[in-house]
PDB file of N, CA and C in Angstrom:
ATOM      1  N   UNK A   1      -0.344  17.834 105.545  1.00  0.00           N
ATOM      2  CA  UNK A   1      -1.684  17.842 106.070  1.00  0.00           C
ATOM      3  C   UNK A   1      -2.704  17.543 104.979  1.00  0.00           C
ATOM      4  N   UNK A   2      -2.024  18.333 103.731  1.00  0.00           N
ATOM      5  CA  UNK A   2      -3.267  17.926 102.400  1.00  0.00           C
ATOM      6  C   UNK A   2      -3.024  16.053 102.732  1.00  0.00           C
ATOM      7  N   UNK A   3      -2.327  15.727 102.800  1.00  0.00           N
ATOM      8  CA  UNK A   3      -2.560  14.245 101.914  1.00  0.00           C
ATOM      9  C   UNK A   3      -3.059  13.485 103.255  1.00  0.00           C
ATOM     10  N   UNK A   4      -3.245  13.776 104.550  1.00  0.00           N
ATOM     11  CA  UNK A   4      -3.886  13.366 105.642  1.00  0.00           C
ATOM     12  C   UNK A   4      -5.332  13.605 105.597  1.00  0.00           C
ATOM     13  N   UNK A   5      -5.565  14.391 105.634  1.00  0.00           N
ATOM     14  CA  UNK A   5      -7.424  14.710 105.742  1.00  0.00           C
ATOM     15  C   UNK A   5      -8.615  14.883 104.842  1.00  0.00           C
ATOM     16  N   UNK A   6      -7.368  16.055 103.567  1.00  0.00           N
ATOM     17  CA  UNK A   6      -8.147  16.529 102.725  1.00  0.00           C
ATOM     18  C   UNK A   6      -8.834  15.741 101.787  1.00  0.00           C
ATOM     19  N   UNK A   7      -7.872  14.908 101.240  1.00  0.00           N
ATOM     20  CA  UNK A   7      -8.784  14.260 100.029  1.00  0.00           C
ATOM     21  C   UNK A   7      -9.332  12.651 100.337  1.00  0.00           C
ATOM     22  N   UNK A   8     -10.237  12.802 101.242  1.00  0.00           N
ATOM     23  CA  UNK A   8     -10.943  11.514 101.522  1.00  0.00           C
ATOM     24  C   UNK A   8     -12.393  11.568 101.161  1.00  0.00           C
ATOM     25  N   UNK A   9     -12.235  13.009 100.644  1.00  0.00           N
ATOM     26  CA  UNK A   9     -14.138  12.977  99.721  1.00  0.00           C
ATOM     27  C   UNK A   9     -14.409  11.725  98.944  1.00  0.00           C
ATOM     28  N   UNK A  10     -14.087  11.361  98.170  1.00  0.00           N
ATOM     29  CA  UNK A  10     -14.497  10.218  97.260  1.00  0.00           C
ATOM     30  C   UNK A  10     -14.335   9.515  98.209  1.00  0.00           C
ATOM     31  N   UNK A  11     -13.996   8.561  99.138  1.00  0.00           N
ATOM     32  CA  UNK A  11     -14.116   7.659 100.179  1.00  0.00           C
ATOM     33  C   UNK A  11     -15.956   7.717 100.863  1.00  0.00           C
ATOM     34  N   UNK A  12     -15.297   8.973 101.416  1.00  0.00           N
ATOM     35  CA  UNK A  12     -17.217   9.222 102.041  1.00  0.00           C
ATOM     36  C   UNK A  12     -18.079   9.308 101.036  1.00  0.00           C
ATOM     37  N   UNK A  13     -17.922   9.476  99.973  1.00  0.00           N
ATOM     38  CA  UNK A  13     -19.299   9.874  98.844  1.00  0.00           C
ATOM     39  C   UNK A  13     -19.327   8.060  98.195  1.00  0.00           C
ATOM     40  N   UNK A  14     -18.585   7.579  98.708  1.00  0.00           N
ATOM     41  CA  UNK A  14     -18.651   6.128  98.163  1.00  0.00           C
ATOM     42  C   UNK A  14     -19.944   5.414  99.206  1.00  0.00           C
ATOM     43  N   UNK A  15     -19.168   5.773 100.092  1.00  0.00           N
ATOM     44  CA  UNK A  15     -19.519   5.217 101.630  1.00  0.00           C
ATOM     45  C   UNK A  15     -21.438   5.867 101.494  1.00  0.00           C
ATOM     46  N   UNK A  16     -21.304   7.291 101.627  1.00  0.00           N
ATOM     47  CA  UNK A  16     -22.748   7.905 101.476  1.00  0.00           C
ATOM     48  C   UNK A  16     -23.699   7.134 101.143  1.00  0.00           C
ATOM     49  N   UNK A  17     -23.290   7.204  99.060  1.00  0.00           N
ATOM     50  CA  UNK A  17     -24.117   6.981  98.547  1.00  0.00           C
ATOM     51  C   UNK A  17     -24.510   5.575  98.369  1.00  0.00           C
ATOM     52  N   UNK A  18     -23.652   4.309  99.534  1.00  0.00           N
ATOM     53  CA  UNK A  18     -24.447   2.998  99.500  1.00  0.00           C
ATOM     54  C   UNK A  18     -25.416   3.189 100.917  1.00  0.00           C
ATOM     55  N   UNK A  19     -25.239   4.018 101.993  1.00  0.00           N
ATOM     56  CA  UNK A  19     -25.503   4.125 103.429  1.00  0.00           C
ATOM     57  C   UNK A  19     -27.420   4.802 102.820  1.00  0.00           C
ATOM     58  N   UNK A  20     -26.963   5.644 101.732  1.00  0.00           N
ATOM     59  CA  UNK A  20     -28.754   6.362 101.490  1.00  0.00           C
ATOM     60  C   UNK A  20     -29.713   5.793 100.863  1.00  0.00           C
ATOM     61  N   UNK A  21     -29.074   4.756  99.982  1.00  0.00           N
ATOM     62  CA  UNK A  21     -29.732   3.693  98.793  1.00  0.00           C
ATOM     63  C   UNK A  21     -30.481   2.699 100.335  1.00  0.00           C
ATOM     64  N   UNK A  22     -29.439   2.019 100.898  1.00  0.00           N
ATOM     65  CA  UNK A  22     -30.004   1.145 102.431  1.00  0.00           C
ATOM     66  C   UNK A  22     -30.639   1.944 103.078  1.00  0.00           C
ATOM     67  N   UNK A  23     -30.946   3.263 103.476  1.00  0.00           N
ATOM     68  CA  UNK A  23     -31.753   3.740 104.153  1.00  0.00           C
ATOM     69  C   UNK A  23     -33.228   3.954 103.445  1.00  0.00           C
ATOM     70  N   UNK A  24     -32.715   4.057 102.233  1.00  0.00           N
ATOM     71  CA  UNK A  24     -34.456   4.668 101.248  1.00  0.00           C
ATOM     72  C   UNK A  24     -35.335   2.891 101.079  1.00  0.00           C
ATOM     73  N   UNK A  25     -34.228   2.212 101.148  1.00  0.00           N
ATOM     74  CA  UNK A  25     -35.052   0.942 100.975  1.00  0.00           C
ATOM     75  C   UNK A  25     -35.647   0.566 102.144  1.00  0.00           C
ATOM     76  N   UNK A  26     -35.008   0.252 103.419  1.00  0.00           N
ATOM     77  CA  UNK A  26     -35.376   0.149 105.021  1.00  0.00           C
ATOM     78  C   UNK A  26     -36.974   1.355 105.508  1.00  0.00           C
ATOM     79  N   UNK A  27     -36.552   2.234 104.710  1.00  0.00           N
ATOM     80  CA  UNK A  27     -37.694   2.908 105.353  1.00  0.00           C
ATOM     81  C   UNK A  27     -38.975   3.075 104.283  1.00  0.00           C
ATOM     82  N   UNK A  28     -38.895   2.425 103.227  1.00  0.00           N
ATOM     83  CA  UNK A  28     -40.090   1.921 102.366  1.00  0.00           C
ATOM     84  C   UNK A  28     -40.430   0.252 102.652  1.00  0.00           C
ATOM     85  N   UNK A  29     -39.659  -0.034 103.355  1.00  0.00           N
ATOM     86  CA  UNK A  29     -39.680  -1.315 103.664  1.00  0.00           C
ATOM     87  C   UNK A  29     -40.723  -1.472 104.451  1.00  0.00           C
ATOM     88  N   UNK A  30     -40.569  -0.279 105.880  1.00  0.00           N
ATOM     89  CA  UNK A  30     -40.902  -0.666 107.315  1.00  0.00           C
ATOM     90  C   UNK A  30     -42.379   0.043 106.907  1.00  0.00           C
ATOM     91  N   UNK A  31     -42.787   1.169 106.284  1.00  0.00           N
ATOM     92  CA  UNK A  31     -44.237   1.634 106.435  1.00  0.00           C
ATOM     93  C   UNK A  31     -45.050   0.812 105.427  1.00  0.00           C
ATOM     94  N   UNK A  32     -46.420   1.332 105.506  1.00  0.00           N
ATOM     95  CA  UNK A  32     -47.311   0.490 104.731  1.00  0.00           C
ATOM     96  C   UNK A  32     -47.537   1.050 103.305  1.00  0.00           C
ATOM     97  N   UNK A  33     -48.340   0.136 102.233  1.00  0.00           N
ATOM     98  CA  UNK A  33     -48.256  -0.035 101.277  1.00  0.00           C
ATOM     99  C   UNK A  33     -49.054   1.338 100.739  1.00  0.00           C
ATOM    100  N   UNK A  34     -49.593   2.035 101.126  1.00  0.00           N
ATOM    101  CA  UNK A  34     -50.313   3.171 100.645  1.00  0.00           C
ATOM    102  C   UNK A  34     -49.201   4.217 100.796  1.00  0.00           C
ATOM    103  N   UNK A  35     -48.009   4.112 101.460  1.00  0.00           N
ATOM    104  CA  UNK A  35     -47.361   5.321 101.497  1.00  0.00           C
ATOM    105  C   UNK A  35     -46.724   5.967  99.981  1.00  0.00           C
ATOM    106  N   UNK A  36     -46.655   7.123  99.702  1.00  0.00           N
ATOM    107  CA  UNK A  36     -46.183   7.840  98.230  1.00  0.00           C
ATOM    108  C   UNK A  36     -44.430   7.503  98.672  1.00  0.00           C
ATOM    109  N   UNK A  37     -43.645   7.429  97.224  1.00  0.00           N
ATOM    110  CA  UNK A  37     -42.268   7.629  97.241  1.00  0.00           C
ATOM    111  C   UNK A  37     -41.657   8.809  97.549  1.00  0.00           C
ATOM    112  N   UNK A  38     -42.261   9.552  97.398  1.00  0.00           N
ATOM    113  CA  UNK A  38     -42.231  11.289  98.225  1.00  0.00           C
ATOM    114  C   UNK A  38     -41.732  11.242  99.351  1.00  0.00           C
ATOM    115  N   UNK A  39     -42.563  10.553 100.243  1.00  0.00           N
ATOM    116  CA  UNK A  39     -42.434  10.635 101.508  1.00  0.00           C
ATOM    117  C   UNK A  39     -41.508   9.723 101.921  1.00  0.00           C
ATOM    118  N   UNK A  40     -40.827   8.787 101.427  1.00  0.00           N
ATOM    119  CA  UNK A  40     -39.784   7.884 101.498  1.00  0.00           C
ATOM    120  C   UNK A  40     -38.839   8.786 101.609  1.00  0.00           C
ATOM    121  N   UNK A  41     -38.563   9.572 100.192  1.00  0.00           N
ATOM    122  CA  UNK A  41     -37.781  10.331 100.036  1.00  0.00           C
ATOM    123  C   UNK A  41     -37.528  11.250 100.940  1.00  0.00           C
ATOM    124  N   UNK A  42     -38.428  11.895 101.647  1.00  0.00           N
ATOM    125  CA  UNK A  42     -38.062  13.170 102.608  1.00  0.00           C
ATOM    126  C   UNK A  42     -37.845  12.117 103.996  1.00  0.00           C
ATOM    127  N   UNK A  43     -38.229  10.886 104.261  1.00  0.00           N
ATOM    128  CA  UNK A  43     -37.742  10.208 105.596  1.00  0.00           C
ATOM    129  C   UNK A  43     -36.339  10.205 105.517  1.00  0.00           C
ATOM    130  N   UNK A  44     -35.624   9.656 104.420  1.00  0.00           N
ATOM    131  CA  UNK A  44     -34.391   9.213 104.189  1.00  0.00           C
ATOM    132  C   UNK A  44     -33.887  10.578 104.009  1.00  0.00           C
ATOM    133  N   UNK A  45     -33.842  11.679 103.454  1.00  0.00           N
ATOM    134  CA  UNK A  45     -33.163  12.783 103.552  1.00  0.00           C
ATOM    135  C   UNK A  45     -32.972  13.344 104.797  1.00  0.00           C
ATOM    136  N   UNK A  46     -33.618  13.854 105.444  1.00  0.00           N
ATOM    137  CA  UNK A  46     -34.208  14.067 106.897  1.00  0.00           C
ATOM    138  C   UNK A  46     -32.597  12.958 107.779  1.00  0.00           C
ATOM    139  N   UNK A  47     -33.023  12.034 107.791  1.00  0.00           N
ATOM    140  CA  UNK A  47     -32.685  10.711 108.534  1.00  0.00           C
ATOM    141  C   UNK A  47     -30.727  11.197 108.186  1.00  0.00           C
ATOM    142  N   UNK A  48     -30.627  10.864 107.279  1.00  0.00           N
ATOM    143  CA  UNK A  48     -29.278  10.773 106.686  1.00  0.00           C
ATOM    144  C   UNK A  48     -28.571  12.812 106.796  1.00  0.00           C
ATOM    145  N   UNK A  49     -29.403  13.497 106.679  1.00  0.00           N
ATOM    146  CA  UNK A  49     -28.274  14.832 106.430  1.00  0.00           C
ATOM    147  C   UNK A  49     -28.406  15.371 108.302  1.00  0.00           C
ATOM    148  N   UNK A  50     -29.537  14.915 108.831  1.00  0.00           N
ATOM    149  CA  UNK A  50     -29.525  15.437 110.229  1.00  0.00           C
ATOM    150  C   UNK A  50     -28.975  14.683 111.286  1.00  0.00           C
ATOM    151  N   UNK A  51     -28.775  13.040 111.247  1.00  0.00           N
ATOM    152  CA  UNK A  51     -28.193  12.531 112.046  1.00  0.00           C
ATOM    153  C   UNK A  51     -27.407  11.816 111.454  1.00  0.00           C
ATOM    154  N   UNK A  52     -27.044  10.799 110.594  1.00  0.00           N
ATOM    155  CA  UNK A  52     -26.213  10.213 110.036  1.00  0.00           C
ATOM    156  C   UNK A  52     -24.690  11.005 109.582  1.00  0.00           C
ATOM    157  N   UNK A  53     -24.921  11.666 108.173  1.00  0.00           N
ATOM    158  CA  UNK A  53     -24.042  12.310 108.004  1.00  0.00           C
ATOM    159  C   UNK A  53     -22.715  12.328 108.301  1.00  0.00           C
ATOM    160  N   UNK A  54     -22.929  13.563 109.645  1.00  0.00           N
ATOM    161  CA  UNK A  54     -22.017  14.228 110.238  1.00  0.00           C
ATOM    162  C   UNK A  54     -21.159  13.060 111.037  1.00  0.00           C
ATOM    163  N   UNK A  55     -21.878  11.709 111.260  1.00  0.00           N
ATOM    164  CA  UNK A  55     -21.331  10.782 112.344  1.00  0.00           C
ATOM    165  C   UNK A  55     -20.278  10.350 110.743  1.00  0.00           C
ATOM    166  N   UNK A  56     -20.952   9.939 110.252  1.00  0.00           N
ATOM    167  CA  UNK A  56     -20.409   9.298 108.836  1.00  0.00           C
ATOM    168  C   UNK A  56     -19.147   9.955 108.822  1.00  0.00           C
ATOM    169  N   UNK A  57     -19.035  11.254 108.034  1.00  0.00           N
ATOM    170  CA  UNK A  57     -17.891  11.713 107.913  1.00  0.00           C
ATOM    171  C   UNK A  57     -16.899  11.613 108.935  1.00  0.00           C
ATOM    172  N   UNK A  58     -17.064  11.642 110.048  1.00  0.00           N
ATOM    173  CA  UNK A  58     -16.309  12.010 111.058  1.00  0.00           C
ATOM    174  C   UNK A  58     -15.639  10.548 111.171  1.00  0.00           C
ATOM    175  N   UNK A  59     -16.712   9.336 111.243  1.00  0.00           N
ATOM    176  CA  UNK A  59     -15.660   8.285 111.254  1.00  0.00           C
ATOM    177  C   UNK A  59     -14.564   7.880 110.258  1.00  0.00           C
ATOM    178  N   UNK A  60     -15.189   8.145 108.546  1.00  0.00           N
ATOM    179  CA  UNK A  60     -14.262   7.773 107.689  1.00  0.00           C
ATOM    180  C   UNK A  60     -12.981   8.777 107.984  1.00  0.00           C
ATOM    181  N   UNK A  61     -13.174  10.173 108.418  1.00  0.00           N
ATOM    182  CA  UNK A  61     -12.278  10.879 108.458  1.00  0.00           C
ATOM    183  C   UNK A  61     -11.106  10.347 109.443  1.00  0.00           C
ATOM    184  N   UNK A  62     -11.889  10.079 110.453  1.00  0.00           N
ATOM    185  CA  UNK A  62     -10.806   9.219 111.732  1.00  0.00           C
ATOM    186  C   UNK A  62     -10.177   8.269 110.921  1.00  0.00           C
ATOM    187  N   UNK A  63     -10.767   7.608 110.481  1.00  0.00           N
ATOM    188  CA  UNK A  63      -9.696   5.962 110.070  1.00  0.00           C
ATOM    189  C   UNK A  63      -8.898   6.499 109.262  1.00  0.00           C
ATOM    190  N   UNK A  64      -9.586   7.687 108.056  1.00  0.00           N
ATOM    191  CA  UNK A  64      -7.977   7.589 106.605  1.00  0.00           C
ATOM    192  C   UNK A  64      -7.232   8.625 107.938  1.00  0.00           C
ATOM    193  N   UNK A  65      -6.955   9.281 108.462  1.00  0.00           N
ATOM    194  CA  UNK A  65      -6.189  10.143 109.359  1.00  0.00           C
ATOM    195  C   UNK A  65      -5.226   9.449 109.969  1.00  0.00           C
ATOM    196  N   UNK A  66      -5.852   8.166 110.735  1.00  0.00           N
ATOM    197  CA  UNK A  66      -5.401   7.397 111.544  1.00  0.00           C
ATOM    198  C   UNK A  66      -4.804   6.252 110.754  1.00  0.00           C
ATOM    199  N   UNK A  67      -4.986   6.167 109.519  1.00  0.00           N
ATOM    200  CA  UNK A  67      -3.931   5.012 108.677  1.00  0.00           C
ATOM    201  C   UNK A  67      -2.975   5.926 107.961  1.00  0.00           C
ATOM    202  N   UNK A  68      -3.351   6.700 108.069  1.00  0.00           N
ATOM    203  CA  UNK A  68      -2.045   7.944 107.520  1.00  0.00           C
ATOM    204  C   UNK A  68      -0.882   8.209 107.984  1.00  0.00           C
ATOM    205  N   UNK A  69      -1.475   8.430 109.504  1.00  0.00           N
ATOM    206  CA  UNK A  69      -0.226   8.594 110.681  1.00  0.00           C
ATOM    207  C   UNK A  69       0.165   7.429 110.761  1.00  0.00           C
ATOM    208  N   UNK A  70       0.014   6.422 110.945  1.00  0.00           N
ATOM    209  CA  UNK A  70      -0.027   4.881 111.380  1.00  0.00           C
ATOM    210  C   UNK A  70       1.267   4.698 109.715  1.00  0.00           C
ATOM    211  N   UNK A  71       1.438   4.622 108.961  1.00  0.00           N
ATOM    212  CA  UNK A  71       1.757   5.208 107.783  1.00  0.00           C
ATOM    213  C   UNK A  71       3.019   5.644 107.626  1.00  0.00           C
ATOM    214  N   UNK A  72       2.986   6.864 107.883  1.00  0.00           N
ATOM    215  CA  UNK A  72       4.058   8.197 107.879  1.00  0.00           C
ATOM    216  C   UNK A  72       5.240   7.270 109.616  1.00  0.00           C
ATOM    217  N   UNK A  73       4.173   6.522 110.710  1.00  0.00           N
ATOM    218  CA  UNK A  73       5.163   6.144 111.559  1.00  0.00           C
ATOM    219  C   UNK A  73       5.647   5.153 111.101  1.00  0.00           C
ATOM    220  N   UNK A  74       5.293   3.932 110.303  1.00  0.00           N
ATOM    221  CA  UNK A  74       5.808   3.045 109.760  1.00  0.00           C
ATOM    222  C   UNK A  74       7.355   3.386 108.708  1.00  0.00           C
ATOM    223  N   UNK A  75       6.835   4.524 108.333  1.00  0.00           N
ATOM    224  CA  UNK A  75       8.195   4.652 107.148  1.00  0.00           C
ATOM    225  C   UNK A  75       9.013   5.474 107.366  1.00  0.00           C
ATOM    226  N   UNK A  76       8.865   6.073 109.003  1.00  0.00           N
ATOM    227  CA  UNK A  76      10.259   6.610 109.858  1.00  0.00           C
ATOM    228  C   UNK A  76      11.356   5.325 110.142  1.00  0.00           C
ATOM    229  N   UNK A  77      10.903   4.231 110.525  1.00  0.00           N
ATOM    230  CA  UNK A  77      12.078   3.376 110.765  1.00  0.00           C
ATOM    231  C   UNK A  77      12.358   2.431 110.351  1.00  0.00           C
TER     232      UNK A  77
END
């Protein structure tokens, strides 16, 4: 089970930290030119730990799970 689920942290923190860099840019992108980097910053935090995230993990988690098993059935026969 460890080598199925557990260690796919570095996968998602790969994945994360290009998904928050594209979000901090997109949303300094879209408002206007008087806005502070502050407030960039708390859109993209906000944005990414309350809805993103949790979807995030859950998919990378599905695929390494699902190439695992996919995997382990390949090298039964």
């Amino acid at each position: 089970m460890r080598n199925i689920g557990v260690e796919f942290g570095s996968a998602c923190g790969d994945r994360g930290s290009v998904h928050r860099a594209v979000t901090a840019v997109q949303t300094r992108y879209q408002l206007f030119g008087g806005v502070q980097l502050s407030v960039v910053g708390l859109i993209s935090r906000q944005s990414i730990i309350l809805e993103l995230g949790p979807l995030l993990t859950g998919l990378v988690l599905t695929g390494r799970v699902g190439a695992r098993i996919t995997a382990e059935i390949g090298r039964c026969g």
